[in-house]
PDB file of N, CA and C in Angstrom:
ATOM      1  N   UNK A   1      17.179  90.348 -42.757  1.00  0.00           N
ATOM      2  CA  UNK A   1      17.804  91.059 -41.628  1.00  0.00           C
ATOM      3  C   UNK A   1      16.828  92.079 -41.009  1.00  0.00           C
ATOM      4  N   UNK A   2      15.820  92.626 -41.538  1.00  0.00           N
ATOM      5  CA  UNK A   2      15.020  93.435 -41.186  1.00  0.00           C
ATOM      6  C   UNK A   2      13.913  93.162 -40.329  1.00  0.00           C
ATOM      7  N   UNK A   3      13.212  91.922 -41.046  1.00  0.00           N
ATOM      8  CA  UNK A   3      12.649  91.187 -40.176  1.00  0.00           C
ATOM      9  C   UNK A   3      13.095  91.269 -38.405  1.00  0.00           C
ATOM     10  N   UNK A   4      13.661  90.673 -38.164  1.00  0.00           N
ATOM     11  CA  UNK A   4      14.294  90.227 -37.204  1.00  0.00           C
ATOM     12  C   UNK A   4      14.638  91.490 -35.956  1.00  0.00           C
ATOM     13  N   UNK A   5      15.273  91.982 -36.594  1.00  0.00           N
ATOM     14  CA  UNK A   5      15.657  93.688 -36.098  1.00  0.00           C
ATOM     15  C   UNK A   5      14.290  93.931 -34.870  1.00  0.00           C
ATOM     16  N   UNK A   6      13.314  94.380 -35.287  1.00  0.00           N
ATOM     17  CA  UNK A   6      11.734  95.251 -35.282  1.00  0.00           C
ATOM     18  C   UNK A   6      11.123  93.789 -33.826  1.00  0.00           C
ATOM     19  N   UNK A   7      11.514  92.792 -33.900  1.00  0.00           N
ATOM     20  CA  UNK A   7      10.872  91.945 -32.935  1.00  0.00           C
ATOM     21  C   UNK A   7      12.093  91.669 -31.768  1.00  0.00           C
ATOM     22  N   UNK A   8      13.214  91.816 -31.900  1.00  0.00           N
ATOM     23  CA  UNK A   8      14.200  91.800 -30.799  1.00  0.00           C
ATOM     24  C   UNK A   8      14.027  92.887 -29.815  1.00  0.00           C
ATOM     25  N   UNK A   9      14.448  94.225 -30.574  1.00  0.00           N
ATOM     26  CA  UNK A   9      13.730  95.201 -29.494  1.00  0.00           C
ATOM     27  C   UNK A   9      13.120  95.216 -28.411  1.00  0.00           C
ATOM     28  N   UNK A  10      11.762  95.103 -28.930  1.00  0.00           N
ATOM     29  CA  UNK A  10      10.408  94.712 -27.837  1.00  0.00           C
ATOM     30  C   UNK A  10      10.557  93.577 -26.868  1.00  0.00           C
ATOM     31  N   UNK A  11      11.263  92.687 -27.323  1.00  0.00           N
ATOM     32  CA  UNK A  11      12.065  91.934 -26.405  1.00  0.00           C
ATOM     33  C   UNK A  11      12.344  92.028 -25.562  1.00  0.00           C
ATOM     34  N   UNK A  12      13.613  92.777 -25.576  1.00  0.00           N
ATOM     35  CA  UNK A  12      14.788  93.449 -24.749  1.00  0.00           C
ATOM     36  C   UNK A  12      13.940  94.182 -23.657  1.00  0.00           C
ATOM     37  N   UNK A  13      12.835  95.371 -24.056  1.00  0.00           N
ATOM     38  CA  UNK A  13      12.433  96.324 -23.334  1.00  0.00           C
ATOM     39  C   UNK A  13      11.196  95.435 -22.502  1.00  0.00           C
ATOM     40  N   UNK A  14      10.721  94.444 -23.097  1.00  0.00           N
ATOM     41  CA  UNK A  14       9.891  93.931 -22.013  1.00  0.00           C
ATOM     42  C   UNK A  14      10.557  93.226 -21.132  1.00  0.00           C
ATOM     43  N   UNK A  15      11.880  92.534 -21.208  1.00  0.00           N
ATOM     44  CA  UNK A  15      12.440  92.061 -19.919  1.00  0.00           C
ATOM     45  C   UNK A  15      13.226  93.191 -18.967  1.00  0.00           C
ATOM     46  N   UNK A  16      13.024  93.876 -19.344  1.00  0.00           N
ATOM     47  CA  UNK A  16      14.175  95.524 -18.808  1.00  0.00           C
ATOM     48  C   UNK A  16      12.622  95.647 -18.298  1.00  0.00           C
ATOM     49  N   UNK A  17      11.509  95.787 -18.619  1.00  0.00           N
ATOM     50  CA  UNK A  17      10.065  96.370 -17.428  1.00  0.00           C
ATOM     51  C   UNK A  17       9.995  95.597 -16.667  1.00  0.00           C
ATOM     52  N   UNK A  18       9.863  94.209 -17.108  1.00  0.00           N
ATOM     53  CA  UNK A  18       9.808  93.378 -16.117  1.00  0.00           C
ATOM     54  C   UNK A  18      10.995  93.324 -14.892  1.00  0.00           C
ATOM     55  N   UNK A  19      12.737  93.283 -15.282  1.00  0.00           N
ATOM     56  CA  UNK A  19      13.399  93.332 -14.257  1.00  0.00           C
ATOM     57  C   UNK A  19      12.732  94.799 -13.328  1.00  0.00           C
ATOM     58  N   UNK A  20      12.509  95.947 -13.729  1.00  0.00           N
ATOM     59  CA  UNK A  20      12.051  96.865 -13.093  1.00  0.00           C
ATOM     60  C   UNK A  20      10.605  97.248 -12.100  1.00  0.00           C
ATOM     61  N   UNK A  21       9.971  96.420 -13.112  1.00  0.00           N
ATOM     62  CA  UNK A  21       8.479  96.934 -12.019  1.00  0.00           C
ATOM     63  C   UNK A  21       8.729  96.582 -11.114  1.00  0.00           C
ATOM     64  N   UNK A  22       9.513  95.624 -10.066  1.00  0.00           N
ATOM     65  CA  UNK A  22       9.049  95.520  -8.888  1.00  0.00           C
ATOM     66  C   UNK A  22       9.893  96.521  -8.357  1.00  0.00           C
ATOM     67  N   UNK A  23      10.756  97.050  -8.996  1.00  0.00           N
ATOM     68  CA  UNK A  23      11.955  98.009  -8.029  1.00  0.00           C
ATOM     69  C   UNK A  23      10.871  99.747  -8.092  1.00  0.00           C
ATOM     70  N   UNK A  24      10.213  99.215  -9.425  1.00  0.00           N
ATOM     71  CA  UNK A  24       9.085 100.239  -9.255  1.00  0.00           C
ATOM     72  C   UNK A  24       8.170 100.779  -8.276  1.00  0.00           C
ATOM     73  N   UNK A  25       7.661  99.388  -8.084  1.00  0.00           N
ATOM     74  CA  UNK A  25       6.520  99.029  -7.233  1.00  0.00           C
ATOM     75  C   UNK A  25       6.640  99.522  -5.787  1.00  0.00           C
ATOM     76  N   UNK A  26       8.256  99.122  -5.605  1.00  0.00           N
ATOM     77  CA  UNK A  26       8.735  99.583  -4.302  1.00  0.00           C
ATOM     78  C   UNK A  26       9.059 100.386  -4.000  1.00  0.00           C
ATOM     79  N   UNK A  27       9.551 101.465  -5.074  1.00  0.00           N
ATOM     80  CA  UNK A  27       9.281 102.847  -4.995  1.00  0.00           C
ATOM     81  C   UNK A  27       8.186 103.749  -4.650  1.00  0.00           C
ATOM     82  N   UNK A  28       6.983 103.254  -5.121  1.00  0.00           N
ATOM     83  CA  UNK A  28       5.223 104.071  -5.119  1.00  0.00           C
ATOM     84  C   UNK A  28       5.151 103.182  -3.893  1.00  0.00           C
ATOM     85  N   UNK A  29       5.475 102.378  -3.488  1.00  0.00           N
ATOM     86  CA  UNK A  29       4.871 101.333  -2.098  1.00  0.00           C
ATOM     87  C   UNK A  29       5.476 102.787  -0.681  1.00  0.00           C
ATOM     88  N   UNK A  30       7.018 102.886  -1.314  1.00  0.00           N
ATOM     89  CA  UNK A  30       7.386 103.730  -0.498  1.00  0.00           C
ATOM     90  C   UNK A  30       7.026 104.931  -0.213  1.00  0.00           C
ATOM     91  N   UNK A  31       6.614 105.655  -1.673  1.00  0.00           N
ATOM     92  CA  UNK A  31       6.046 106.739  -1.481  1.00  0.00           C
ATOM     93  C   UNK A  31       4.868 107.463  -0.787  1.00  0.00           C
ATOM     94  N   UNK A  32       4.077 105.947  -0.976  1.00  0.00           N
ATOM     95  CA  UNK A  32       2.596 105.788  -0.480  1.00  0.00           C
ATOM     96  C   UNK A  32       2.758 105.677   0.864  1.00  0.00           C
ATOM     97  N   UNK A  33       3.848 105.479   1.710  1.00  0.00           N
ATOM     98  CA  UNK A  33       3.933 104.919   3.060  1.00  0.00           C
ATOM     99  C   UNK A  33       4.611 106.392   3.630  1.00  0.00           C
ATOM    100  N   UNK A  34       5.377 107.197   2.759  1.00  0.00           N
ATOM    101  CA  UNK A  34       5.629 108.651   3.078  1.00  0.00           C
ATOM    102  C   UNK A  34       4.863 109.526   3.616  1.00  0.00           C
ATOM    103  N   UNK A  35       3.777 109.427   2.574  1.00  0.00           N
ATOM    104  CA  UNK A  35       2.244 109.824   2.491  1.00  0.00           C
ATOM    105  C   UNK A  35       1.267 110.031   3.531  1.00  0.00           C
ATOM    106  N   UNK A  36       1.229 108.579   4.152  1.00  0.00           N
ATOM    107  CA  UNK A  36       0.351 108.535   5.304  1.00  0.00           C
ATOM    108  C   UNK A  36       0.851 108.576   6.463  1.00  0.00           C
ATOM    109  N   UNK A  37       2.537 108.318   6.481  1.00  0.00           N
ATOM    110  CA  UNK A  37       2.968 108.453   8.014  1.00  0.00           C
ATOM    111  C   UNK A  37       3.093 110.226   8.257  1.00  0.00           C
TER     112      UNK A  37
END
């Protein structure tokens, strides 16, 4: 049971970055466009 535990995690949180970076991305895209206008 322990096993198992310790590799699901990292799992979870790399598809939770992945759903996110682009909502990320589009955040600093936006910010960056704040910036120069």
């Amino acid at each position: 049971m322990c096993i198992p535990v310790p590799s699901l995690i990292p799992s979870i949180f790399i598809k939770k970055i992945k759903v996110r970076l682009p909502y990320f991305f589009g955040i600093i895209l936006q910010f960056r466009y704040l910036t120069v206008a």
